[in-house]
Protein backbone atom coordinates (compact mmCIF):
# COMPACT_ATOMS: atom_id res chain seq x y z
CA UNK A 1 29.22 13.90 97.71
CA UNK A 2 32.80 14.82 98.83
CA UNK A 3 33.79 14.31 103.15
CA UNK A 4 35.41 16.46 104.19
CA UNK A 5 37.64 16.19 107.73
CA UNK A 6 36.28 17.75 110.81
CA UNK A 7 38.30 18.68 113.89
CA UNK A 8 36.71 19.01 117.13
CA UNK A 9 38.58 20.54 119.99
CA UNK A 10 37.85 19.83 123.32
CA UNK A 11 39.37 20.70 126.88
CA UNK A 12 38.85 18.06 129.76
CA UNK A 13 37.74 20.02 132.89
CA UNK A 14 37.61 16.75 135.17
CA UNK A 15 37.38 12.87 135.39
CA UNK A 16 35.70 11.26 137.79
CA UNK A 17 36.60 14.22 140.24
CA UNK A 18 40.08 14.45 139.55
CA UNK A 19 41.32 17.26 137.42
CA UNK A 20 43.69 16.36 134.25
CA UNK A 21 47.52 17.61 134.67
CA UNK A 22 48.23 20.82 132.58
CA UNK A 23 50.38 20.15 129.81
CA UNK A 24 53.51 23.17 129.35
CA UNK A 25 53.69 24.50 126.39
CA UNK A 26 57.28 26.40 125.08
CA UNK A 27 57.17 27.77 122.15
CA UNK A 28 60.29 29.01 122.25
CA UNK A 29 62.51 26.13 122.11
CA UNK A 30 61.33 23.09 119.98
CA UNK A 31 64.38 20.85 120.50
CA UNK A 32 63.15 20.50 124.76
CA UNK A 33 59.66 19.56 123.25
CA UNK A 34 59.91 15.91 124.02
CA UNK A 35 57.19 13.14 124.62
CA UNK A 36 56.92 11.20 127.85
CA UNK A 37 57.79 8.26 125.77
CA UNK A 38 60.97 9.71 125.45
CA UNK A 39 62.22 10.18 128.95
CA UNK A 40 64.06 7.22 129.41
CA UNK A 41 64.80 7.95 133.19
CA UNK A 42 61.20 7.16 134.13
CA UNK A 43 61.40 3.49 132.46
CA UNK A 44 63.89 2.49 135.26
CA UNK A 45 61.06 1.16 137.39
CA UNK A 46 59.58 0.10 134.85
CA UNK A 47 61.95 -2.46 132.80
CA UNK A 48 62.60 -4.59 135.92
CA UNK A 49 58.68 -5.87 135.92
CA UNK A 50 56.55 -7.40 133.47
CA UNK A 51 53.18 -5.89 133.09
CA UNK A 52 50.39 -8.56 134.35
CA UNK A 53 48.31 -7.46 131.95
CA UNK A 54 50.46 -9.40 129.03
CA UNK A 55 50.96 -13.20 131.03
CA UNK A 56 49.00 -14.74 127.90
CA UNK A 57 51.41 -13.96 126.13
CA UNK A 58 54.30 -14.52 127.69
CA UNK A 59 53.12 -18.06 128.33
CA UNK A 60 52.38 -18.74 124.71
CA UNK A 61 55.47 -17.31 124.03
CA UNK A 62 57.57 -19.51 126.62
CA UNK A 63 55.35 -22.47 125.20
CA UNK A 64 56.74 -21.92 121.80
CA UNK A 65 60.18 -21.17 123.11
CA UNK A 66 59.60 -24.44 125.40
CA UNK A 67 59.11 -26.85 122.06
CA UNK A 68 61.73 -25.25 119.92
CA UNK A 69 64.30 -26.07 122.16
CA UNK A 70 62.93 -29.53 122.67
CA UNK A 71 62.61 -30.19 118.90
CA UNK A 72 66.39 -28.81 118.66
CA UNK A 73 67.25 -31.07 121.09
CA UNK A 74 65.62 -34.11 119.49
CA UNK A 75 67.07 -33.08 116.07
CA UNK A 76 70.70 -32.84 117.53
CA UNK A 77 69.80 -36.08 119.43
CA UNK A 78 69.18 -37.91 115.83
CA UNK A 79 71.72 -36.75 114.46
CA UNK A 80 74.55 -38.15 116.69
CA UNK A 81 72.51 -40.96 117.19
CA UNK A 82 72.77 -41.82 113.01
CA UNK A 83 76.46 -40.19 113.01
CA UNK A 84 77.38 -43.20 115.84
CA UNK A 85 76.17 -46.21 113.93
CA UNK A 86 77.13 -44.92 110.78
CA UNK A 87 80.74 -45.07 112.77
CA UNK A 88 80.86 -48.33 114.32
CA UNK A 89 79.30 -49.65 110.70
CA UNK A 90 81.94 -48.22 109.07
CA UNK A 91 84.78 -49.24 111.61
CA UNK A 92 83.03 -52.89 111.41
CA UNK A 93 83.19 -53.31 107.67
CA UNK A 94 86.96 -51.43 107.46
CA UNK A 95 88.29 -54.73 110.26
């Protein structure tokens, strides 16, 4: 039995009482075609807040962040830690 792809075209007349916005169409120049996405001028509002819709994960994300920089810390700690007695061992043995 073979499937074969159906297309179904549909035009939204109106949501909830509000009427969809008309989309422009030129078909005469493809290069001013350009998605919304696109249009970097309208992010200016935009990249200055955080959506509240994603706290989860920035939390989990600062969490992460959070005990990275703690374990780097520790790790550094260690190290000078062992590099100082190794010193004053080997400045004790060499009087």
């Amino acid at each position: 039995m073979s499937q074969q792809a159906t297309e179904i075209e549909v035009e939204v007349v109106e949501i909830d009482g509000v009427a969809p916005a008309v989309k422009q169409s030129q078909a005469g120049e493809p290069a001013q075609q350009r998605g919304d996405w696109q249009d970097w001028r309208k992010w200016q509002g935009r990249i200055r807040k955080l959506d509240s819709r994603w706290w989860p994960l920035w939390v989990f994300l600062g969490v992460i962040a959070v005990a990275l920089a703690l374990t780097a810390g520790f790790v550094i700690g260690v190290i000078f830690l062992i590099s100082r007695v190794l010193a004053n061992l080997i400045r004790a043995v060499l009087r």
